[in-house]
Protein backbone atom coordinates (compact mmCIF):
# COMPACT_ATOMS: atom_id res chain seq x y z
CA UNK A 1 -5.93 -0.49 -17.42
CA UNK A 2 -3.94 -3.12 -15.85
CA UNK A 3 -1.58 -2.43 -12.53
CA UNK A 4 2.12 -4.05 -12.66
CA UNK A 5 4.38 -4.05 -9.98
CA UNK A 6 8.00 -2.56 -10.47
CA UNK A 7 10.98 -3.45 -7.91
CA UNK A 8 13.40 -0.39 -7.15
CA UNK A 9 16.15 0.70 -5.37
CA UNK A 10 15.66 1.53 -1.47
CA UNK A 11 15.11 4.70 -1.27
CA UNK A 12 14.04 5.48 -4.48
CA UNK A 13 10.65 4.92 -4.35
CA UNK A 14 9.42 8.52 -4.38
CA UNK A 15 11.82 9.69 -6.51
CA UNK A 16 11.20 6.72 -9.18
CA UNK A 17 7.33 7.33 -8.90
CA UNK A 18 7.38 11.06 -9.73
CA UNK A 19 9.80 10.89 -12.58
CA UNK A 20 7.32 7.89 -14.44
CA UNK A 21 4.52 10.64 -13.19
CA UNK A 22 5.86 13.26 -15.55
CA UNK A 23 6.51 11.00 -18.31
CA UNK A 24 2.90 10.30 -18.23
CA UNK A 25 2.81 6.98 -16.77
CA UNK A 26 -0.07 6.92 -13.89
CA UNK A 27 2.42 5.47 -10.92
CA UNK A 28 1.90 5.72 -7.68
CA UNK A 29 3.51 4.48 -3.86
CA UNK A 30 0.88 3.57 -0.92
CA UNK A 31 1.73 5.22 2.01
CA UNK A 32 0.29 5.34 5.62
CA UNK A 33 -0.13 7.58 8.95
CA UNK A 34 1.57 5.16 11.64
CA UNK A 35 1.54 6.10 15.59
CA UNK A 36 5.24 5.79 17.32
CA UNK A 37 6.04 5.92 21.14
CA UNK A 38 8.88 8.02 22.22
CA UNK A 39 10.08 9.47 24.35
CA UNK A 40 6.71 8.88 26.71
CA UNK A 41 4.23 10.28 23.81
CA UNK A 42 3.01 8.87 20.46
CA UNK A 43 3.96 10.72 17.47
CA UNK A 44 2.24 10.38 13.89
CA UNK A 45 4.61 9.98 11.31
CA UNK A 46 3.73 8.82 7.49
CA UNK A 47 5.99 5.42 6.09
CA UNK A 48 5.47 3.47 2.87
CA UNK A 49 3.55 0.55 2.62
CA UNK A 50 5.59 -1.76 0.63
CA UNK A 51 9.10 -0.59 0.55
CA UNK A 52 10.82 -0.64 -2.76
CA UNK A 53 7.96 -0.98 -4.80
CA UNK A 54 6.51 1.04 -7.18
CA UNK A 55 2.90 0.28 -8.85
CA UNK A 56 1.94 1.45 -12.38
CA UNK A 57 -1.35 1.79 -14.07
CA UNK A 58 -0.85 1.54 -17.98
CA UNK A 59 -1.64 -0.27 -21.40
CA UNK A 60 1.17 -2.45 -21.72
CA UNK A 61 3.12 -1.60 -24.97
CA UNK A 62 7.05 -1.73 -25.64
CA UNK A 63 7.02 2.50 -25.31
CA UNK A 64 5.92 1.99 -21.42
CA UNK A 65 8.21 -1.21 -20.57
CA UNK A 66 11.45 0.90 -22.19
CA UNK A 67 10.37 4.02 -20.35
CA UNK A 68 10.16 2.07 -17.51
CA UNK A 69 13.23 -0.29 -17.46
CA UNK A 70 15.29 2.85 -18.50
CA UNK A 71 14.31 4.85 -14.89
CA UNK A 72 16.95 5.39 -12.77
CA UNK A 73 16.41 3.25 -9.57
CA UNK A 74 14.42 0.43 -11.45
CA UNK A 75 15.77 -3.10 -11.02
CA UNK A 76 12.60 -5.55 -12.50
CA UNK A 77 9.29 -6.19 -13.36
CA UNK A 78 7.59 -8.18 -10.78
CA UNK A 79 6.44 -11.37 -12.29
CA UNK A 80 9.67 -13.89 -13.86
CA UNK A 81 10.71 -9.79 -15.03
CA UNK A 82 8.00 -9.11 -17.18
CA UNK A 83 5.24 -7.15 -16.82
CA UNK A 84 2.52 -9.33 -15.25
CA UNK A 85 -0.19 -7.31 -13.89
CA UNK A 86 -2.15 -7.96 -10.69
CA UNK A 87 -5.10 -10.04 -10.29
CA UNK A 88 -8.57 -8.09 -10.27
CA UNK A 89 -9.20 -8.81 -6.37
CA UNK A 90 -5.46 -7.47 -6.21
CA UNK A 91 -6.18 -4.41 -8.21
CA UNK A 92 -9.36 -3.50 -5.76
CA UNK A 93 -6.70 -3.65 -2.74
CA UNK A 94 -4.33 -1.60 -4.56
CA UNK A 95 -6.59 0.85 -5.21
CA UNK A 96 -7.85 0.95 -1.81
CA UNK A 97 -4.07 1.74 -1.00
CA UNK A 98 -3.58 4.09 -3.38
CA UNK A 99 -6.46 5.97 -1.09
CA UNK A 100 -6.25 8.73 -3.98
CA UNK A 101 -2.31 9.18 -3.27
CA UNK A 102 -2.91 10.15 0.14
CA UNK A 103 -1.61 8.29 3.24
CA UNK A 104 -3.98 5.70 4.70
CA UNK A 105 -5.70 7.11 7.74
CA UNK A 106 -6.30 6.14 10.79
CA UNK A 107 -9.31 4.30 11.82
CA UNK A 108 -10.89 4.33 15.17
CA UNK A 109 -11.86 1.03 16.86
CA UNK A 110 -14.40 0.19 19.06
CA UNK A 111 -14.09 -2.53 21.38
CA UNK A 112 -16.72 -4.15 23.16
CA UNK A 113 -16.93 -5.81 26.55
CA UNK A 114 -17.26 -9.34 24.87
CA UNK A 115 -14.19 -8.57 22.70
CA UNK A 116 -16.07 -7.55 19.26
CA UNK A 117 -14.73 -5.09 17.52
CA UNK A 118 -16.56 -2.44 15.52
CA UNK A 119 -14.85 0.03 12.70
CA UNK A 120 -16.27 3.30 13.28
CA UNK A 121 -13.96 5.25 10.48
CA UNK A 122 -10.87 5.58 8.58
CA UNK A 123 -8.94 3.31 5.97
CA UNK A 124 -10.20 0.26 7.46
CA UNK A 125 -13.96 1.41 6.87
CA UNK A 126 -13.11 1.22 3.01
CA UNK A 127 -11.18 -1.89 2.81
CA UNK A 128 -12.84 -3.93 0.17
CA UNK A 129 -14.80 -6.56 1.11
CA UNK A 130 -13.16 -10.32 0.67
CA UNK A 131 -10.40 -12.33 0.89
CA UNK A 132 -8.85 -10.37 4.17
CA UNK A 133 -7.63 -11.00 8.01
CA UNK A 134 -7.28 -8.40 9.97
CA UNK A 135 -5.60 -8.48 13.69
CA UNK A 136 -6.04 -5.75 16.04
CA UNK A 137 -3.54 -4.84 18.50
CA UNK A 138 -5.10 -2.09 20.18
CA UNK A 139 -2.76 -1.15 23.11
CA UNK A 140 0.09 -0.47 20.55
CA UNK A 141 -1.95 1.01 18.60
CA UNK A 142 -2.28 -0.86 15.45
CA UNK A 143 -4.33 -3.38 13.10
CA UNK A 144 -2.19 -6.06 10.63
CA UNK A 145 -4.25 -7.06 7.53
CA UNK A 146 -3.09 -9.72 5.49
CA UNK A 147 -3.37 -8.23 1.58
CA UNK A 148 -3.30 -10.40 -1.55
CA UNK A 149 -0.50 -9.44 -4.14
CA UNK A 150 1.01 -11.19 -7.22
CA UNK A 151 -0.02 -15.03 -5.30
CA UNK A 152 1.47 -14.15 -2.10
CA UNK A 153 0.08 -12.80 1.28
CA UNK A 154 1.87 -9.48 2.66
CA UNK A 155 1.01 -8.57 6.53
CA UNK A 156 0.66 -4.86 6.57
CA UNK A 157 0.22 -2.94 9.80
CA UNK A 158 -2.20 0.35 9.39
CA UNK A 159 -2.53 3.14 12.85
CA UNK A 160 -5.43 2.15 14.72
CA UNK A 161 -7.22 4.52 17.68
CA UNK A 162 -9.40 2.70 20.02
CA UNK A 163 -12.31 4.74 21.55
């Protein structure tokens, strides 16, 4: 099955992805654990990936597209507003987001004395294979990874714990 990408209102996200859940669409929101500072101590709290966008795995047929244009909180199709799904190397980073509708970990870090650094676990141990960057800011706690999606390149920022 092929993954499309729907735009919807802020906010909605959640609310849009549950509703095309029980009308038996397979949709789904990437999510991830992210470290914040305050107050003197980091706090774990969980934030969407890609706000106000929803991803749906499904045959494309004119039942789904209705279903889905007539949501409440949908505004288009990604892709000149029809459904265009993702590339394959797209799809494998999608999944990998999807992390099986959990939030993305965090992944501990090691850093060497000559500045290599090693994944030890978490969501950056699974990342599929090609086509990625990854920066590592380790005193604030945090990796970026440049992901592929519909042609364009989208910096994401996944928690990070160096040991």
């Amino acid at each position: 099955m092929n993954i499309y990408v729907i735009q919807v209102r802020s906010g909605k996200e959640e609310a849009v992805c549950k509703r095309l859940q029980s009308a038996g669409i397979s949709a789904f929101v990437p999510r991830k654990k992210i470290f914040l500072r305050r107050g003197g101590a980091w706090h774990e709290e969980i934030r969407l990936i890609f706000p106000q966008y929803v991803f749906v795995q499904m045959q494309r047929n004119t039942e789904n597209y209705r279903l889905i244009r007539q949501t409440d909180g949908f505004i288009r199709f990604l892709g000149d507003n029809l459904p265009r799904p993702v590339s394959e190397k797209e799809k494998a980073w999608l999944l990998w987001l999807r992390n099986g509708d959990k939030p993305l970990g965090i992944s501990r870090i090691m850093d060497t004395s000559g500045g290599a650094k090693f994944v030890l676990d978490g969501a950056l141990w699974n990342c599929p294979e090609s086509g990625y960057e990854v920066t590592y800011q380790l005193r604030q706690r945090r990796a970026v990874v440049c992901v592929p999606l519909m042609g364009r390149k989208y910096k994401i920022t996944l928690p990070v714990m160096p040991v």
